[in-house]
C-alpha atoms as a PDB file:
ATOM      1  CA  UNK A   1     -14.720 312.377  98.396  1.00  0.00           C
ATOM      2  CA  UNK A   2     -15.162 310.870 101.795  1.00  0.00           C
ATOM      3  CA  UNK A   3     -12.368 312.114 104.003  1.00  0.00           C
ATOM      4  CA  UNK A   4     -10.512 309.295 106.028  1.00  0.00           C
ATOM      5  CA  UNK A   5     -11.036 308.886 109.408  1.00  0.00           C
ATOM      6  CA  UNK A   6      -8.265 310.056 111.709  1.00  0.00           C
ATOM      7  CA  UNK A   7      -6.608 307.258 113.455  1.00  0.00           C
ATOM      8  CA  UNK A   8      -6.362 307.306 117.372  1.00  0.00           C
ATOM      9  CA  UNK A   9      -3.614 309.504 118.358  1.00  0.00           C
ATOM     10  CA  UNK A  10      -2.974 307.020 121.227  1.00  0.00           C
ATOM     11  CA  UNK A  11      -3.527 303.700 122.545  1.00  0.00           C
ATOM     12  CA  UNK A  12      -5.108 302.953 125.805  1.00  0.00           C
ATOM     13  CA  UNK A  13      -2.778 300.150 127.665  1.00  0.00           C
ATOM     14  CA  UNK A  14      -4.935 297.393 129.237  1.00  0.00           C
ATOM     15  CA  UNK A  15      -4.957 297.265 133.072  1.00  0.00           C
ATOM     16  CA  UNK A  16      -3.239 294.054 132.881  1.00  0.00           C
ATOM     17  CA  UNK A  17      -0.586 295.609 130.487  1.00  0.00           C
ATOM     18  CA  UNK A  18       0.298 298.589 132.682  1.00  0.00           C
ATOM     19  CA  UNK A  19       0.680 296.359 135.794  1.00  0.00           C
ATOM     20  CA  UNK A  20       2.904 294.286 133.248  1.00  0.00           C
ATOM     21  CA  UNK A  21       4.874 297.433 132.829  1.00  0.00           C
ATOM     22  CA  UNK A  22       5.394 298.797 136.303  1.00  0.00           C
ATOM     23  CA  UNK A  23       6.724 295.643 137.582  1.00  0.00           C
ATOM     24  CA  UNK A  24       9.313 295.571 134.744  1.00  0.00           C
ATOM     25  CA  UNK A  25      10.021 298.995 135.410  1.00  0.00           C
ATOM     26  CA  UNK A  26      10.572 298.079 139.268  1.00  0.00           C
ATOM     27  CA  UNK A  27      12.672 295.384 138.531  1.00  0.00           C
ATOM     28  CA  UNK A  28      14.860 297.473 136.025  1.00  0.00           C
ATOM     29  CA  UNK A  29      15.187 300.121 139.114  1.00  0.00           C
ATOM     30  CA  UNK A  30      16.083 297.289 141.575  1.00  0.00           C
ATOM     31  CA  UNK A  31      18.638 296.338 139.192  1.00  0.00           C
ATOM     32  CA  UNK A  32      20.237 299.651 138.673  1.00  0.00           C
ATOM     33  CA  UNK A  33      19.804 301.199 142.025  1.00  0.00           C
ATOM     34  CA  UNK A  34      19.304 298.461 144.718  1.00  0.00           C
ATOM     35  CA  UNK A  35      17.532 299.843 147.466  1.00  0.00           C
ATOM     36  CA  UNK A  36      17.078 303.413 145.861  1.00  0.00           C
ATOM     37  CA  UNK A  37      15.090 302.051 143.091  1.00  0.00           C
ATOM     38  CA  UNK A  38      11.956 301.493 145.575  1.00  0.00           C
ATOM     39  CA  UNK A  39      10.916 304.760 144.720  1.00  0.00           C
ATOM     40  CA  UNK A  40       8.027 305.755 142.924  1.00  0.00           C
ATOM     41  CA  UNK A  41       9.334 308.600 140.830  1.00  0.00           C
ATOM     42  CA  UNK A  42      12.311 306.546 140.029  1.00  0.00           C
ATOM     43  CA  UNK A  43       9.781 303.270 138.705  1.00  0.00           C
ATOM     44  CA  UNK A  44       7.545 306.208 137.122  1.00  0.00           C
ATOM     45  CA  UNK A  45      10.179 307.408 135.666  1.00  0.00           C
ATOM     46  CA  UNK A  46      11.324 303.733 134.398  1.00  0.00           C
ATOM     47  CA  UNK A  47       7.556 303.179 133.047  1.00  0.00           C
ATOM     48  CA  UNK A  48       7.268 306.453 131.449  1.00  0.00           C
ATOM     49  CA  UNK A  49       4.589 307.497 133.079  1.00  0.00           C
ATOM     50  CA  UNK A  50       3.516 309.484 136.508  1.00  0.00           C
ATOM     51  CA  UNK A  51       3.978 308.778 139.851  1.00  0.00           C
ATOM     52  CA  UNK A  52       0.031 308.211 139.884  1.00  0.00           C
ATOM     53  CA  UNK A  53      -0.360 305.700 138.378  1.00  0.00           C
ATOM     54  CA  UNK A  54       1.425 303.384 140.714  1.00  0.00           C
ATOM     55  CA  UNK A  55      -1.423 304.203 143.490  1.00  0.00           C
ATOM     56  CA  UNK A  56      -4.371 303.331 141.081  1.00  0.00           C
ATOM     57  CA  UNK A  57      -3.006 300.107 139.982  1.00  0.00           C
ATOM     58  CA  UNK A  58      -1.252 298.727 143.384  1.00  0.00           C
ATOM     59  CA  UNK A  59      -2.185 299.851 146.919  1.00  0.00           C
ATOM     60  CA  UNK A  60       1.179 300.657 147.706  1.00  0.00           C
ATOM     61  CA  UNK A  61       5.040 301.048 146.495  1.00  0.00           C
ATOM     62  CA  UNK A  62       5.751 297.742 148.583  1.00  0.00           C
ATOM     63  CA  UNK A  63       2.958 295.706 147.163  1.00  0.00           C
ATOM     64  CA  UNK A  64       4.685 296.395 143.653  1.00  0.00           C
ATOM     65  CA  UNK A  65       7.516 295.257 144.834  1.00  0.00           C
ATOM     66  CA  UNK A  66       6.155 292.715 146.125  1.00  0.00           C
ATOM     67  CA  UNK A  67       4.551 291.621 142.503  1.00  0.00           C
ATOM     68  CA  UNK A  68       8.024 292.064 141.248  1.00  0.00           C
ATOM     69  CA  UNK A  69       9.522 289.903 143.415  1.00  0.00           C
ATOM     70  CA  UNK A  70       7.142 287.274 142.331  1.00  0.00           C
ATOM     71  CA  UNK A  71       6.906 287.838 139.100  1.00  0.00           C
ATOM     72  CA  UNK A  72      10.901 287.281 138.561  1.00  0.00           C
ATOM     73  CA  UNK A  73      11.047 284.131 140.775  1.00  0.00           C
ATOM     74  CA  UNK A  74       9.057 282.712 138.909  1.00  0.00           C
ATOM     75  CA  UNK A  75      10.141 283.489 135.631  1.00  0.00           C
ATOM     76  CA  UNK A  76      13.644 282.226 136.839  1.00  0.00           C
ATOM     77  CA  UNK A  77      11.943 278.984 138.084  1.00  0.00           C
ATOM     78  CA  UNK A  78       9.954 278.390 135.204  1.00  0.00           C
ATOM     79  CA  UNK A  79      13.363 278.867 133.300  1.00  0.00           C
ATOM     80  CA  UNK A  80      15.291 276.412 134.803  1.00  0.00           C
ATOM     81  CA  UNK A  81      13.164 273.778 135.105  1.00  0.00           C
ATOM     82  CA  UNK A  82      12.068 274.254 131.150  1.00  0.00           C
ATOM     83  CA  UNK A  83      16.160 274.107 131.080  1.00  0.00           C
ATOM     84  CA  UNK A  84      15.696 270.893 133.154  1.00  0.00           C
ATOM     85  CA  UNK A  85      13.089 268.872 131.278  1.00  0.00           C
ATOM     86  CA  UNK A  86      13.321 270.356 127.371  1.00  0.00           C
ATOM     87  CA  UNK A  87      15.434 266.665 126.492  1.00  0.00           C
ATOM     88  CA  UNK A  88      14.507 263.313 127.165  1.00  0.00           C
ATOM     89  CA  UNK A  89      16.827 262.328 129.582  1.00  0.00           C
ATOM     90  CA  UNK A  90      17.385 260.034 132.611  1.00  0.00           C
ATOM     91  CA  UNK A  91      16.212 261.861 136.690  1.00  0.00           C
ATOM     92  CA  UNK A  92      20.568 262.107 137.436  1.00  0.00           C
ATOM     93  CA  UNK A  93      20.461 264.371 133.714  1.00  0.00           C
ATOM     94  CA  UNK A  94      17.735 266.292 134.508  1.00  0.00           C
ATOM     95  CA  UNK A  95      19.142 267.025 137.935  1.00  0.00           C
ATOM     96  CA  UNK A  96      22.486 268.232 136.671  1.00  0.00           C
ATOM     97  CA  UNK A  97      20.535 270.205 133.694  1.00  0.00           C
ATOM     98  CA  UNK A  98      18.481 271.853 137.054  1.00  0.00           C
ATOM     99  CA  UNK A  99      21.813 272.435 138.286  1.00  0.00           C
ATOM    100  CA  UNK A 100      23.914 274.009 135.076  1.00  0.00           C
ATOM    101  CA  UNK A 101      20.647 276.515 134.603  1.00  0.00           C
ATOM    102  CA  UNK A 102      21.063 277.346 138.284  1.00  0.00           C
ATOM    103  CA  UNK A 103      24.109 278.703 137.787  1.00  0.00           C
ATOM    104  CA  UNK A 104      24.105 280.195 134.120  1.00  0.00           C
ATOM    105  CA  UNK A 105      25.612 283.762 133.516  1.00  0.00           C
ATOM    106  CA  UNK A 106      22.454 285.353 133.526  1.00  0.00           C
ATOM    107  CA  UNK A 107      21.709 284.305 137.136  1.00  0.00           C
ATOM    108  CA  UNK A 108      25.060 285.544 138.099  1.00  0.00           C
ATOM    109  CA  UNK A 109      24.915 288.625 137.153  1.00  0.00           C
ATOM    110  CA  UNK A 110      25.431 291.397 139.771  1.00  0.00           C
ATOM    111  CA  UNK A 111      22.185 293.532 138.861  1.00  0.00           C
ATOM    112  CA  UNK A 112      20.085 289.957 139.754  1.00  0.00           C
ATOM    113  CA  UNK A 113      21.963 289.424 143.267  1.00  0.00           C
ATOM    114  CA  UNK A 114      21.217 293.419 144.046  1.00  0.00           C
ATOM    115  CA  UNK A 115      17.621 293.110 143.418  1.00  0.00           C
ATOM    116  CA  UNK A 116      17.211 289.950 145.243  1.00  0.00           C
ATOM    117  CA  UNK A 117      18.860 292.072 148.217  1.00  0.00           C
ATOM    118  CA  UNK A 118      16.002 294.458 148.353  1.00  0.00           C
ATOM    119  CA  UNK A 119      13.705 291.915 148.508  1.00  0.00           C
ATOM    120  CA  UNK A 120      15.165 289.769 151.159  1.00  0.00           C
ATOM    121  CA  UNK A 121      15.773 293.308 153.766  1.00  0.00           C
ATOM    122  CA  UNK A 122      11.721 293.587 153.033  1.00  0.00           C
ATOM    123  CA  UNK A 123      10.828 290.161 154.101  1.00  0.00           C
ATOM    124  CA  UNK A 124      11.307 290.726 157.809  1.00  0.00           C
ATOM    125  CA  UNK A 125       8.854 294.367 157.763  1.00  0.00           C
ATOM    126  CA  UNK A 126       6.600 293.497 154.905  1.00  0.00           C
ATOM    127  CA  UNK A 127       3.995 290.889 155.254  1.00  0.00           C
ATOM    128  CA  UNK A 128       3.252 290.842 151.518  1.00  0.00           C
ATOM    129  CA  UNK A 129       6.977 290.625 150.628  1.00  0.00           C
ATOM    130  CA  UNK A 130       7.118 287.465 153.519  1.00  0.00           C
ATOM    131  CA  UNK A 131       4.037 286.061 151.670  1.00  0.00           C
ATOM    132  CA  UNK A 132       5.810 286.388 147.710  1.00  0.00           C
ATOM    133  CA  UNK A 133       9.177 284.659 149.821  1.00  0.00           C
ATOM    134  CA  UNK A 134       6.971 281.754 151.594  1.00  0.00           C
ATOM    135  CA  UNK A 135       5.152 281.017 148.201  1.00  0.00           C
ATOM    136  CA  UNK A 136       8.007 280.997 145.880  1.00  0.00           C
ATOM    137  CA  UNK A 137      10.065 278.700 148.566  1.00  0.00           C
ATOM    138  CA  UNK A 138       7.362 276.622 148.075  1.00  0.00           C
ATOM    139  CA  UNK A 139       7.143 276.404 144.114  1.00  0.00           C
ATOM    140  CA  UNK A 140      11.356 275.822 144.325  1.00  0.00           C
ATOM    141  CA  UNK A 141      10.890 273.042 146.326  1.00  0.00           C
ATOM    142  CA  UNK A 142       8.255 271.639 144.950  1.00  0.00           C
ATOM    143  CA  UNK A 143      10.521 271.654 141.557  1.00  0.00           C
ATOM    144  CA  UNK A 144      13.222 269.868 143.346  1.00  0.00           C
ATOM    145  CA  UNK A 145      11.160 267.402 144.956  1.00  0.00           C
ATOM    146  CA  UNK A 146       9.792 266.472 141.768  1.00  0.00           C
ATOM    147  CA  UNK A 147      12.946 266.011 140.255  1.00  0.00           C
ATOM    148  CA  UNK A 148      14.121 264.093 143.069  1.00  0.00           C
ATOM    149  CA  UNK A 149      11.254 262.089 143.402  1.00  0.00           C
ATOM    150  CA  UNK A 150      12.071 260.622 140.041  1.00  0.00           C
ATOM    151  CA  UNK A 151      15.472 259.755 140.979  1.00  0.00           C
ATOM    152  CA  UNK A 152      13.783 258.092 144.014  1.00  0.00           C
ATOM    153  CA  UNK A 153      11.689 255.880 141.886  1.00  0.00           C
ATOM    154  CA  UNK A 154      14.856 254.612 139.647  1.00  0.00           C
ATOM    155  CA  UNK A 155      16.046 251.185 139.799  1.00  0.00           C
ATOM    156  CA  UNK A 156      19.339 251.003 142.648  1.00  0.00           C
ATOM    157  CA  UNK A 157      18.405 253.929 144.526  1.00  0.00           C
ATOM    158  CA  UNK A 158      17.672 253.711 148.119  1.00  0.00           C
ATOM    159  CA  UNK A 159      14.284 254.707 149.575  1.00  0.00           C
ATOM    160  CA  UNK A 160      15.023 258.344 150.807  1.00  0.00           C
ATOM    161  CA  UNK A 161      12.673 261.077 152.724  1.00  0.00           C
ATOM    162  CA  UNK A 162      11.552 263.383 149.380  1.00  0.00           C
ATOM    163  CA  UNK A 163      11.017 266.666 152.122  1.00  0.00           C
ATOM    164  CA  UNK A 164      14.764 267.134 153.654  1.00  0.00           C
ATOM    165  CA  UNK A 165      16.188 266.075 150.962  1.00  0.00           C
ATOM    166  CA  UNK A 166      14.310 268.870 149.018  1.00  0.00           C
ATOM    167  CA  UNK A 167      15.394 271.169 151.652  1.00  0.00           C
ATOM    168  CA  UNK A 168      18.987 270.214 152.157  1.00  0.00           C
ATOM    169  CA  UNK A 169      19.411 270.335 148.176  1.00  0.00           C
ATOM    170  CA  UNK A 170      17.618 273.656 147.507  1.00  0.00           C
ATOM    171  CA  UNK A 171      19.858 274.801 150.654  1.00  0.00           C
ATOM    172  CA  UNK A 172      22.945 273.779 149.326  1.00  0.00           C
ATOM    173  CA  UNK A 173      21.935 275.475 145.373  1.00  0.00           C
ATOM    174  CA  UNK A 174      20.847 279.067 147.367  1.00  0.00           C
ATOM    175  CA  UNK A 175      24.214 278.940 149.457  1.00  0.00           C
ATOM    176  CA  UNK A 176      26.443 278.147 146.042  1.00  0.00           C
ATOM    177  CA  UNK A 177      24.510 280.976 144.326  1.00  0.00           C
ATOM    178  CA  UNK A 178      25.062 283.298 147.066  1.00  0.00           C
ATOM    179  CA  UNK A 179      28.734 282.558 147.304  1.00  0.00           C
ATOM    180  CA  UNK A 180      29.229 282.558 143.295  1.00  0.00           C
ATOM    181  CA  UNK A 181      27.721 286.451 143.027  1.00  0.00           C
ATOM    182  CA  UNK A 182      28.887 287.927 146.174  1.00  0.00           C
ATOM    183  CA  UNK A 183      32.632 286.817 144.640  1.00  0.00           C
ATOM    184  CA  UNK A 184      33.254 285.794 140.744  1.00  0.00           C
ATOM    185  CA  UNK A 185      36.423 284.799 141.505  1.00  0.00           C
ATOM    186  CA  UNK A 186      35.508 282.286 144.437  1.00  0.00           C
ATOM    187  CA  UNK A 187      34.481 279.073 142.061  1.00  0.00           C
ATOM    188  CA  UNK A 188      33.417 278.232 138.499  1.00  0.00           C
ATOM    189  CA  UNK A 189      29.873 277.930 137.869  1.00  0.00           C
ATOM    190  CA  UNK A 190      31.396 274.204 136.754  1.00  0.00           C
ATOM    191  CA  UNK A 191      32.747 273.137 139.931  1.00  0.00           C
ATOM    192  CA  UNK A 192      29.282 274.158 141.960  1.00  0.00           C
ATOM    193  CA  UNK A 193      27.439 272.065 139.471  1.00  0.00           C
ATOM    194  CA  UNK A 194      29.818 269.553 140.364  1.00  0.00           C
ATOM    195  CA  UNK A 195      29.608 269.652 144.061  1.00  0.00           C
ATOM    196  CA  UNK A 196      25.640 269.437 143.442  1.00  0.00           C
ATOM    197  CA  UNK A 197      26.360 265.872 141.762  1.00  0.00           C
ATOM    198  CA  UNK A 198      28.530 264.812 144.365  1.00  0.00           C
ATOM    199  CA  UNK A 199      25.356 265.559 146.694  1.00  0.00           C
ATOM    200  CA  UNK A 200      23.033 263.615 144.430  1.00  0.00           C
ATOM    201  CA  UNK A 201      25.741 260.995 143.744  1.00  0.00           C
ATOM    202  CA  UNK A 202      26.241 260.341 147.865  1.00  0.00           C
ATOM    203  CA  UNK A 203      22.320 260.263 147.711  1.00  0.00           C
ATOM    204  CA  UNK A 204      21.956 257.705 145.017  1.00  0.00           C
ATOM    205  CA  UNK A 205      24.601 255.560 147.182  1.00  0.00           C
ATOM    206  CA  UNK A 206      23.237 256.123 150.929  1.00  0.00           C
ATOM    207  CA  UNK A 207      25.969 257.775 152.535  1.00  0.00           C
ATOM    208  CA  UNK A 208      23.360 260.644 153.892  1.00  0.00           C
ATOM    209  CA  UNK A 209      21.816 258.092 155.964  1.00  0.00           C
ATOM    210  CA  UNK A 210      19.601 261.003 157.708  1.00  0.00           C
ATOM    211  CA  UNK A 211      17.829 261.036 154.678  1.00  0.00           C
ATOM    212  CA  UNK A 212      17.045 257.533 154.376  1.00  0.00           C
ATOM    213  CA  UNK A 213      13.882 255.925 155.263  1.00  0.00           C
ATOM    214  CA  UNK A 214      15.466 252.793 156.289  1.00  0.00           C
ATOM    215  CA  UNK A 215      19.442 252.564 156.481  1.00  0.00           C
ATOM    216  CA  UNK A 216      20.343 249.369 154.855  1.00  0.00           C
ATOM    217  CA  UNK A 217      22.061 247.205 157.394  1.00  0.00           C
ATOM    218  CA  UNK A 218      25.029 246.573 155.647  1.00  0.00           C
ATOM    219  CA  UNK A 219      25.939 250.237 154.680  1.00  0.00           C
ATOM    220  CA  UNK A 220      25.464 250.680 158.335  1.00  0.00           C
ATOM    221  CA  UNK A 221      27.941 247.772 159.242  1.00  0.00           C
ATOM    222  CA  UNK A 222      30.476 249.233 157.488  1.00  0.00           C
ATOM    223  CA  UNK A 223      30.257 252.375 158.679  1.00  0.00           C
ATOM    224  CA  UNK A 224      30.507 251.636 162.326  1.00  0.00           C
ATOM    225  CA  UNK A 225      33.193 249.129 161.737  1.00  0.00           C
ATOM    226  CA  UNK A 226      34.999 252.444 160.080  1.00  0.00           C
ATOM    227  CA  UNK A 227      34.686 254.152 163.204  1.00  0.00           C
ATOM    228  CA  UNK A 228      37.691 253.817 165.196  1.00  0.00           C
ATOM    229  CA  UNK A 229      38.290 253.943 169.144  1.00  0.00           C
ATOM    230  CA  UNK A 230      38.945 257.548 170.376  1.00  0.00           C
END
């Protein structure tokens, strides 16, 4: 009788699949520990596996974190806006459906705003961590000023500049955010998706006439015949 051959005792993880790992296991330390997770035993520890293998598959502890830091922006990003555009709806729906995901529980929750801290005290000192911030800034935006730009293009809207309003919109979502995990208490995740409306609403009517390409004559009429002597 032929005897069996004796199956592998263990599998060999893919580059690609320990990388994979580490940054999860970074992430999960950020989470837990804020600042004390950036350590390599800690992450190691995470992983399951030793210290070493940190160096042979990133350069350095901050580069991992810098991967991390990518890694779960975009995930988040890729989240909301699937959260945005899953239903065939009108730009105004698919701007409040940006804005509800924004502000789910999931993004709220205290672990996420203490490993977002890490990241931001590295973005001054570390050039890769500066790079992750100044790419992902640019994928959020570019997310909003799609959105937007639809909402431009619908019938009744006034022309409008698609780059500040981008900015003053994704401004406006990071400060909410902020406020909404540094205090539960402070607001509903409701009433910041309604104050984003409002924004969009005043938009969609010209009354941020900074952001218009041309203020229409009569909104401006009005408005300086509102003004009053001092």
């Amino acid at each position: 009788m032929t005897p069996k051959p004796h199956a592998p005792k263990f599998h060999r993880a893919t580059p690609t699949v320990r990388r994979e790992a580490l940054i999860e296991a970074t992430l999960e330390c950020l989470r837990k520990h804020g600042h004390d997770g950036v350590s390599a035993r800690r992450i190691a520890a995470e992983a399951g596996v030793s210290a070493g293998l940190i160096t042979h598959h990133f350069p350095s502890i901050s580069a991992l974190v810098a991967a991390a830091y990518e890694t779960l922006a975009m995930r988040l990003l890729s989240s909301i806006q699937q959260h945005a555009i899953e239903l065939d709806a009108g730009p105004r729906e698919r701007l409040r459906r940006f804005f509800e995901a924004s502000f789910a529980p999931a993004l709220l929750e205290p672990g996420l705003f203490s490993t977002w801290l890490v990241f931001w005290s590295m973005i001054a000192h570390d050039a890769a961590v500066r790079a992750v911030q100044d790419r992902t800034y640019v994928a959020y935006r570019d997310a909003l000023e799609s959105l937007l730009g639809q909402l431009r293009a619908s019938k009744g809207v006034p022309a409008f500049k698609l780059r500040p309003a981008g900015i003053a919109l994704a401004a406006l979502l990071d400060g909410l955010w902020i406020e909404a995990s540094l205090n539960a208490e402070a607001f509903r995740p409701a009433e910041a998706v309604a104050l984003c409306e409002d924004w969009v609403h005043a938009l969609c009517y010209g009354a941020l006439p900074s952001l218009l390409v041309q203020r229409p004559e009569g909104r401006a009429r009005r408005a300086a015949s509102s003004v009053g002597p001092e």
